[in-house]
PDB file of N, CA and C in Angstrom:
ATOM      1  N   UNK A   1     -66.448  -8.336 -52.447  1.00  0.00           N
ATOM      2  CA  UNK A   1     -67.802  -8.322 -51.961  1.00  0.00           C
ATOM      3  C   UNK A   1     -68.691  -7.725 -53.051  1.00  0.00           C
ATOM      4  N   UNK A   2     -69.744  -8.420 -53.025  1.00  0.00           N
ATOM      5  CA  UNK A   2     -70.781  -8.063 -54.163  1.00  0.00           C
ATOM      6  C   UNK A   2     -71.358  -6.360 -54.008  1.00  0.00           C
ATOM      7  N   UNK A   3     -72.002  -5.398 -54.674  1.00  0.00           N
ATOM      8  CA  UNK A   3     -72.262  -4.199 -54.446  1.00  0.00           C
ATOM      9  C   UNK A   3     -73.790  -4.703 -53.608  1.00  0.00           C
ATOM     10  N   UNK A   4     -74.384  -5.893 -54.362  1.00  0.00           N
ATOM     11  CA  UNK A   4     -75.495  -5.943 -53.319  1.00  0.00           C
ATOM     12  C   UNK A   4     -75.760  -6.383 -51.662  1.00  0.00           C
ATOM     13  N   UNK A   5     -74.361  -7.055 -51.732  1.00  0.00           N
ATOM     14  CA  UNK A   5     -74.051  -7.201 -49.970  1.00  0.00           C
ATOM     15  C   UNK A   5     -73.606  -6.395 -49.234  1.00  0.00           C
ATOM     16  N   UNK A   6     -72.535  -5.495 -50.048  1.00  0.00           N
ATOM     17  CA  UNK A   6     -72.434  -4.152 -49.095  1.00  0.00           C
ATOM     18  C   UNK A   6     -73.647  -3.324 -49.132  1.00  0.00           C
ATOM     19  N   UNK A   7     -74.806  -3.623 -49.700  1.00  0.00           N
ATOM     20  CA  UNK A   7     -75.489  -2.367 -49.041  1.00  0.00           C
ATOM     21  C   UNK A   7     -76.928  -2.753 -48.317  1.00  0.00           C
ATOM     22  N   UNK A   8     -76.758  -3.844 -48.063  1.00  0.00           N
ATOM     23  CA  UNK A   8     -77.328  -4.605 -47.340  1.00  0.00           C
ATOM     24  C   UNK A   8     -76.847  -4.630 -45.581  1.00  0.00           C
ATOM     25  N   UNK A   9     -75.345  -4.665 -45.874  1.00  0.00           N
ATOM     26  CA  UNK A   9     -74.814  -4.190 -44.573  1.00  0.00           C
ATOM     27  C   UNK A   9     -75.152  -3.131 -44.136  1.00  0.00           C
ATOM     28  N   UNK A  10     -74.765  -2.214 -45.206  1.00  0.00           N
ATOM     29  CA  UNK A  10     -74.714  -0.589 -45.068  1.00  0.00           C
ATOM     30  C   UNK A  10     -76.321  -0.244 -44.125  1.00  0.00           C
ATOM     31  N   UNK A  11     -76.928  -0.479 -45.089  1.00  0.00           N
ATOM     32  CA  UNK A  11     -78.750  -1.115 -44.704  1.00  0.00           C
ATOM     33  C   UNK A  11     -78.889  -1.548 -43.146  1.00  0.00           C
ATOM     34  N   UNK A  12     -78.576  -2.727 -42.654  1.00  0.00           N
ATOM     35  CA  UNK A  12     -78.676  -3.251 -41.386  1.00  0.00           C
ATOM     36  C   UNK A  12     -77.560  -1.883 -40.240  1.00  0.00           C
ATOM     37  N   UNK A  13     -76.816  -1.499 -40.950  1.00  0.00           N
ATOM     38  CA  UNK A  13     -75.863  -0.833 -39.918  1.00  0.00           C
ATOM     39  C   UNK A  13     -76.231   0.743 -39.549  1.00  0.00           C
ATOM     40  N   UNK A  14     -76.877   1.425 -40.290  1.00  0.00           N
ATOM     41  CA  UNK A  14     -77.638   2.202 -40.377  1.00  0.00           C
ATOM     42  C   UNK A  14     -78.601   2.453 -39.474  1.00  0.00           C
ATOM     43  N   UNK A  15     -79.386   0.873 -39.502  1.00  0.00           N
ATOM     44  CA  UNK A  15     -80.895   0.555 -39.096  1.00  0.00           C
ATOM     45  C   UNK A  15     -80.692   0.432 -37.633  1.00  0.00           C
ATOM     46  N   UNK A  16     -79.333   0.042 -36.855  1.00  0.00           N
ATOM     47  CA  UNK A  16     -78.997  -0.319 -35.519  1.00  0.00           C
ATOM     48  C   UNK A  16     -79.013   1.170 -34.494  1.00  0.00           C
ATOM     49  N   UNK A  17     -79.110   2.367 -35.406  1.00  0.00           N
ATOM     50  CA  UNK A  17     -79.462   3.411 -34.511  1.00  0.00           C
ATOM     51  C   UNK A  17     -80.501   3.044 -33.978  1.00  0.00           C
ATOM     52  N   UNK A  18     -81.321   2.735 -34.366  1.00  0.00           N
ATOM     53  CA  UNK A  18     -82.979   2.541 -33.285  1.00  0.00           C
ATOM     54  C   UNK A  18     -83.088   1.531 -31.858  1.00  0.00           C
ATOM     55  N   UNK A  19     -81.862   1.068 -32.034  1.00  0.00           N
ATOM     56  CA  UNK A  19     -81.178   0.199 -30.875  1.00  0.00           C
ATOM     57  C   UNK A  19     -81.192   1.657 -29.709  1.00  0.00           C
ATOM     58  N   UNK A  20     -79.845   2.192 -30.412  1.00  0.00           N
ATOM     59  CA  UNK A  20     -79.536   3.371 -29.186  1.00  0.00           C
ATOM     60  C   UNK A  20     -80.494   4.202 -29.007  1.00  0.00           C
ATOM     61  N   UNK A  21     -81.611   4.377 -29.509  1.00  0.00           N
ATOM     62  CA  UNK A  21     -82.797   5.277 -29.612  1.00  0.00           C
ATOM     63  C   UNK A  21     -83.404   4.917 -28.419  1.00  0.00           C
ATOM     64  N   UNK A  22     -83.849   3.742 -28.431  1.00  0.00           N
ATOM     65  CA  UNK A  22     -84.151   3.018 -27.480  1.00  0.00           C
ATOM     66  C   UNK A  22     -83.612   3.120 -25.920  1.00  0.00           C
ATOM     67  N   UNK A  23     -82.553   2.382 -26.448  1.00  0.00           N
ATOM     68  CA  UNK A  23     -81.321   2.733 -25.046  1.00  0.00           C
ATOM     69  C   UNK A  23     -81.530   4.228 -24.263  1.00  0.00           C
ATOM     70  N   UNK A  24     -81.406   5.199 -25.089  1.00  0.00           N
ATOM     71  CA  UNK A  24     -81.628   6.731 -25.001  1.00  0.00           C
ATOM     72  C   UNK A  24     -82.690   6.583 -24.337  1.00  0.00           C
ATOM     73  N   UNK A  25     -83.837   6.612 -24.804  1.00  0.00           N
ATOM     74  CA  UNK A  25     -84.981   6.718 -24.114  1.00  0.00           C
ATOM     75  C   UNK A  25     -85.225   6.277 -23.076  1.00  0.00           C
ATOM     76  N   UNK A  26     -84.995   4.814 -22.681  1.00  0.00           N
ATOM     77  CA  UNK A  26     -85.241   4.252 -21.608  1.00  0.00           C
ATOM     78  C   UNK A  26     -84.123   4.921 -20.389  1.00  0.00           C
ATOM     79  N   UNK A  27     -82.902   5.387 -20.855  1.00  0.00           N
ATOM     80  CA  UNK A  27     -82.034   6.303 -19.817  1.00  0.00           C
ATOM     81  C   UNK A  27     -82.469   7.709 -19.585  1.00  0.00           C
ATOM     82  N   UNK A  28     -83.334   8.081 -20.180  1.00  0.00           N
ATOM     83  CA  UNK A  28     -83.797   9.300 -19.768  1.00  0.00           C
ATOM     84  C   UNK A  28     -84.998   9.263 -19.169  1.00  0.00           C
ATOM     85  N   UNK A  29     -85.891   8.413 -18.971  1.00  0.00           N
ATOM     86  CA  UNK A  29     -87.051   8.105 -18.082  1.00  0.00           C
ATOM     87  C   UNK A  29     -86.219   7.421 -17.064  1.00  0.00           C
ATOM     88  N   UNK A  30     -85.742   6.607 -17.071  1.00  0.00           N
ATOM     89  CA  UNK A  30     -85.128   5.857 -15.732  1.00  0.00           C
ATOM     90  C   UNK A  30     -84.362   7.194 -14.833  1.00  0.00           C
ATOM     91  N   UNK A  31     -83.553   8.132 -15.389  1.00  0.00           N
ATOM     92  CA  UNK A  31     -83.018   9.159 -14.314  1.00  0.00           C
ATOM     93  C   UNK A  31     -84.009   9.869 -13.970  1.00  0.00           C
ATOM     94  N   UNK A  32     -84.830  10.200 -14.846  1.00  0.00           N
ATOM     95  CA  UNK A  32     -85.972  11.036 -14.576  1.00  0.00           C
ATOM     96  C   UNK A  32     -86.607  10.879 -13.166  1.00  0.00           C
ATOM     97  N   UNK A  33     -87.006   9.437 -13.039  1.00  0.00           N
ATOM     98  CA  UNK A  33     -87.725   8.635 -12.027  1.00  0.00           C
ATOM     99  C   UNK A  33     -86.836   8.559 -11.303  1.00  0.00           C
ATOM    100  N   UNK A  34     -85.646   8.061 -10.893  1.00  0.00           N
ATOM    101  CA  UNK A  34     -85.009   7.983  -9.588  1.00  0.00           C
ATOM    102  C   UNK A  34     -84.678   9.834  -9.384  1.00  0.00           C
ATOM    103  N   UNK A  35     -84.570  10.872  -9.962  1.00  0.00           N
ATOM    104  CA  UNK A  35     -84.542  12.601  -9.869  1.00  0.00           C
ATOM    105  C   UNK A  35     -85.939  12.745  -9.020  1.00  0.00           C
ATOM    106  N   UNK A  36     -87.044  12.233  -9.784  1.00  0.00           N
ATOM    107  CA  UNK A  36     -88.200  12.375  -9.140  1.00  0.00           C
ATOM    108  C   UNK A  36     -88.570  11.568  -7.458  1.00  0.00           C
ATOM    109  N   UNK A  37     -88.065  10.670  -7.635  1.00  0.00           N
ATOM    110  CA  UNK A  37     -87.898   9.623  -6.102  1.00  0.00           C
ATOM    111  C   UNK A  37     -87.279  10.483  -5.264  1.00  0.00           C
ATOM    112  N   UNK A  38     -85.817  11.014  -5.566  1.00  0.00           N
ATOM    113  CA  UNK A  38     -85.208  11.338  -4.738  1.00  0.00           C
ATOM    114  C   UNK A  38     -85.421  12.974  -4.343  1.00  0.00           C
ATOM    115  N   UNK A  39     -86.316  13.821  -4.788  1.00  0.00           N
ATOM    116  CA  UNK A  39     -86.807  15.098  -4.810  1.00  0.00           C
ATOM    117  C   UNK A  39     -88.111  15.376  -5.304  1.00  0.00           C
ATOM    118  N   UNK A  40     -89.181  15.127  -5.135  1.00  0.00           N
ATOM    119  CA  UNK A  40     -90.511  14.909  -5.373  1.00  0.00           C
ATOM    120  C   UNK A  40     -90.941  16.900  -6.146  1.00  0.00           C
ATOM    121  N   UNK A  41     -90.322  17.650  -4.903  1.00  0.00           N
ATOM    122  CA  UNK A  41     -90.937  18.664  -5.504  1.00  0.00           C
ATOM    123  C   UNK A  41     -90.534  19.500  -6.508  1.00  0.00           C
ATOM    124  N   UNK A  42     -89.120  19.022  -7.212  1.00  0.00           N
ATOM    125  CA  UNK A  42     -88.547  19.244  -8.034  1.00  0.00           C
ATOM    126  C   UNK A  42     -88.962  18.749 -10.004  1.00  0.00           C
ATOM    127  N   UNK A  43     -89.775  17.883  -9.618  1.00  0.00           N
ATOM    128  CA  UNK A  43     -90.302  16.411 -10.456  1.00  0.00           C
ATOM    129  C   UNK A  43     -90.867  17.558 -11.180  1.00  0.00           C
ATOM    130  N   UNK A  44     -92.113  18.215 -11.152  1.00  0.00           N
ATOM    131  CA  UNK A  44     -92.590  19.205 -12.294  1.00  0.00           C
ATOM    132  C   UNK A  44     -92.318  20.217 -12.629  1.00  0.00           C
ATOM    133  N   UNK A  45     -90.853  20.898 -12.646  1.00  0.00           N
ATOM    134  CA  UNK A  45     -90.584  21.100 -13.509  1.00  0.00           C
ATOM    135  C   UNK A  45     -89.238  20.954 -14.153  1.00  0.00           C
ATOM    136  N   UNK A  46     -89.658  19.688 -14.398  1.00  0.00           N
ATOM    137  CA  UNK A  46     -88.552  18.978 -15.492  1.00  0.00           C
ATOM    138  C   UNK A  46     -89.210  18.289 -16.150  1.00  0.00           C
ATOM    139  N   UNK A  47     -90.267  18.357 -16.337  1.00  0.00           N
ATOM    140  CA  UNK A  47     -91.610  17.877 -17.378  1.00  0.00           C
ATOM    141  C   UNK A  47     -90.606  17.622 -18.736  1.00  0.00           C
ATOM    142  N   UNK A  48     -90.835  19.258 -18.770  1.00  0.00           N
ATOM    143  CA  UNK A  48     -90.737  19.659 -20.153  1.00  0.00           C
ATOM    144  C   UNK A  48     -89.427  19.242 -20.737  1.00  0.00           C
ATOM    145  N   UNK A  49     -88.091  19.315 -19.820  1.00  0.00           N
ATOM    146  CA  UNK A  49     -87.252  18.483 -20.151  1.00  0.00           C
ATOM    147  C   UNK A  49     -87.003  16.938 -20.941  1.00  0.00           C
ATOM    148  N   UNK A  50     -87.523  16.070 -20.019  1.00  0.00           N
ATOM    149  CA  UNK A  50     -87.898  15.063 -19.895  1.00  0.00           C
ATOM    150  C   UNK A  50     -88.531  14.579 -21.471  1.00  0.00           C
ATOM    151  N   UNK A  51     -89.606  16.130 -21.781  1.00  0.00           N
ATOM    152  CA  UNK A  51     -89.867  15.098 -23.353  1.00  0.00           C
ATOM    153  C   UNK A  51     -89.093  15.370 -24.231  1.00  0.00           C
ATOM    154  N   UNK A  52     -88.907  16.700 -24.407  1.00  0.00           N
ATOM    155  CA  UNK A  52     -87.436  17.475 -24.771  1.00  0.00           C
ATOM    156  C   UNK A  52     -86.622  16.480 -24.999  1.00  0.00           C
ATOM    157  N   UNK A  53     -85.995  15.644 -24.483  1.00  0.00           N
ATOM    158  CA  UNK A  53     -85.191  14.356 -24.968  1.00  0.00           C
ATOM    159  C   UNK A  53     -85.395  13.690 -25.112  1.00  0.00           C
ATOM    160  N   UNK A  54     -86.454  13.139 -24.877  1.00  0.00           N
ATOM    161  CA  UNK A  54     -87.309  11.506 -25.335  1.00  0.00           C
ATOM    162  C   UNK A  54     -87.543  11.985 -26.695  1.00  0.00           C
ATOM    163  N   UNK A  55     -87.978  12.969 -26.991  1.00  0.00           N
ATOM    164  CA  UNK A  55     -88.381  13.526 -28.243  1.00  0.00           C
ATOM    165  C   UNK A  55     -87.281  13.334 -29.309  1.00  0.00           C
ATOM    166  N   UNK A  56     -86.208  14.339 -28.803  1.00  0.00           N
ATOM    167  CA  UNK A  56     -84.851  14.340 -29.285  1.00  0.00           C
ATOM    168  C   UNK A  56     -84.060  13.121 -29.563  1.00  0.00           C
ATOM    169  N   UNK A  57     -84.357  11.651 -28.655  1.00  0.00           N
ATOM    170  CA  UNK A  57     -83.842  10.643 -29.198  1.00  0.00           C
ATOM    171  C   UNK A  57     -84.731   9.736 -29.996  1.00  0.00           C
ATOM    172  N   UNK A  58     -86.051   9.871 -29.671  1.00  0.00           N
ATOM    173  CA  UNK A  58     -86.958   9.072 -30.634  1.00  0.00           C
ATOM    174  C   UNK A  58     -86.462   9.496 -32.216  1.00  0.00           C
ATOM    175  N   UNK A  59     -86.384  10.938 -32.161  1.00  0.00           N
ATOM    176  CA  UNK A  59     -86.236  11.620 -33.245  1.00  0.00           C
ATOM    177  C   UNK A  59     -84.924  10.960 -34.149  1.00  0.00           C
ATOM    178  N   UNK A  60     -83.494  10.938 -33.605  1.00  0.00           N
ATOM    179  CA  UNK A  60     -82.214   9.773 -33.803  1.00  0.00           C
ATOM    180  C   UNK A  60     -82.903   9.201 -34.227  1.00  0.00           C
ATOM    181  N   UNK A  61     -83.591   8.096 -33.778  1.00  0.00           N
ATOM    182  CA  UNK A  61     -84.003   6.455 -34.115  1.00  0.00           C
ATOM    183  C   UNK A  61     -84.736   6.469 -35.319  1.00  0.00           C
ATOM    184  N   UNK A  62     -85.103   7.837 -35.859  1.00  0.00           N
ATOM    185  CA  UNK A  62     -86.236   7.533 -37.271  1.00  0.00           C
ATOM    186  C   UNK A  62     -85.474   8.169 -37.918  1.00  0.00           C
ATOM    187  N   UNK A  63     -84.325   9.098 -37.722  1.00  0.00           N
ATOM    188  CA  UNK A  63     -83.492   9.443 -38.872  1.00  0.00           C
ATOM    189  C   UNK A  63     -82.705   8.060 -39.368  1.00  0.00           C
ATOM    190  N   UNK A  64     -82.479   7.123 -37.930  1.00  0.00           N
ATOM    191  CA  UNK A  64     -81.794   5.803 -38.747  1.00  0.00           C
ATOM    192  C   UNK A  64     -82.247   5.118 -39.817  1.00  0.00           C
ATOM    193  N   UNK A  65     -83.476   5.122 -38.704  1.00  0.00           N
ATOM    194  CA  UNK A  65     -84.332   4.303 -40.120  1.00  0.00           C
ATOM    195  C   UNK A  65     -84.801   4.502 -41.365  1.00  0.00           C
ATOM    196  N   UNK A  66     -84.892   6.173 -41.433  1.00  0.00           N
ATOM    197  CA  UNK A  66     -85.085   6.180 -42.395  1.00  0.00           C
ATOM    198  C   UNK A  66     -83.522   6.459 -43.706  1.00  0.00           C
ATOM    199  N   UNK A  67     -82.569   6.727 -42.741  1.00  0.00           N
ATOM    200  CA  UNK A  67     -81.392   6.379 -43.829  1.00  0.00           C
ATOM    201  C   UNK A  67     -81.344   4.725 -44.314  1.00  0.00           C
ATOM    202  N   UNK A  68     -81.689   4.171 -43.376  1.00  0.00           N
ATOM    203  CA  UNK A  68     -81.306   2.645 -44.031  1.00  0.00           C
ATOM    204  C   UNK A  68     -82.410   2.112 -44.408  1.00  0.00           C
ATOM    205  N   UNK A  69     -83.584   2.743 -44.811  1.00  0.00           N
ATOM    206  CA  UNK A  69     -84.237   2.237 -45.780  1.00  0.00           C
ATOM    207  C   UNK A  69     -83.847   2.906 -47.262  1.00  0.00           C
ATOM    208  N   UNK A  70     -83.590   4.283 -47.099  1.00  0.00           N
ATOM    209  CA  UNK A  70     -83.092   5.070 -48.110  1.00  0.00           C
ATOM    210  C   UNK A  70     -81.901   4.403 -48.756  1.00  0.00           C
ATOM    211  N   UNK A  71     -80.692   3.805 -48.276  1.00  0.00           N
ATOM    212  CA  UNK A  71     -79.310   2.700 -48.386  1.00  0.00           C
ATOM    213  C   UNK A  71     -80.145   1.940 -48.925  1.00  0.00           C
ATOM    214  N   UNK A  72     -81.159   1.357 -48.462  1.00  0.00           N
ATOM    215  CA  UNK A  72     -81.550  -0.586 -49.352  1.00  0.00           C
ATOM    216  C   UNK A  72     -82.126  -0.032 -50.423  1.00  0.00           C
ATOM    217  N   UNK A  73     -83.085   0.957 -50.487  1.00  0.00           N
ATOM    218  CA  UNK A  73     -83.684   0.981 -51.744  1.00  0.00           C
ATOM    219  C   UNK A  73     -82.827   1.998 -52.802  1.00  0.00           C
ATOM    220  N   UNK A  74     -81.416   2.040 -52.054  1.00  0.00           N
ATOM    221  CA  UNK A  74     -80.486   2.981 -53.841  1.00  0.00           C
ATOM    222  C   UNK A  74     -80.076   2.092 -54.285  1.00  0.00           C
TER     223      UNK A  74
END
């Protein structure tokens, strides 16, 4: 395999964290909301939680990206 196709992979495989970033996020608002459905007065305060990990996985998804832009352009 050429050095420029492996890091092209390397590149795309890297970049697929922002997949699970995603995934992450959308599973932590979705429990959030059925926590909140099923206990209303419990709902504020887990605010702060709530971004606390949205935060925490958005955060994943741009370390991916930014490793696999860092991979394509060495």
């Amino acid at each position: 395999m050429e050095a420029e196709a492996a890091k092209l992979i390397g590149a795309g495989l890297a970049m697929t964290g922002m997949i699970g970033a995603g995934i992450g996020v959308g599973n932590i608002f979705g429990s959030f909301l059925t926590g909140a459905l099923r206990n209303p007065s419990a709902a504020g305060s887990q605010i702060g939680n709530l971004f606390v990990g949205a935060a925490l996985a958005e955060a994943l998804g741009i370390l991916s990206f930014v490793l696999g832009i860092l991979i394509y352009s060495a």
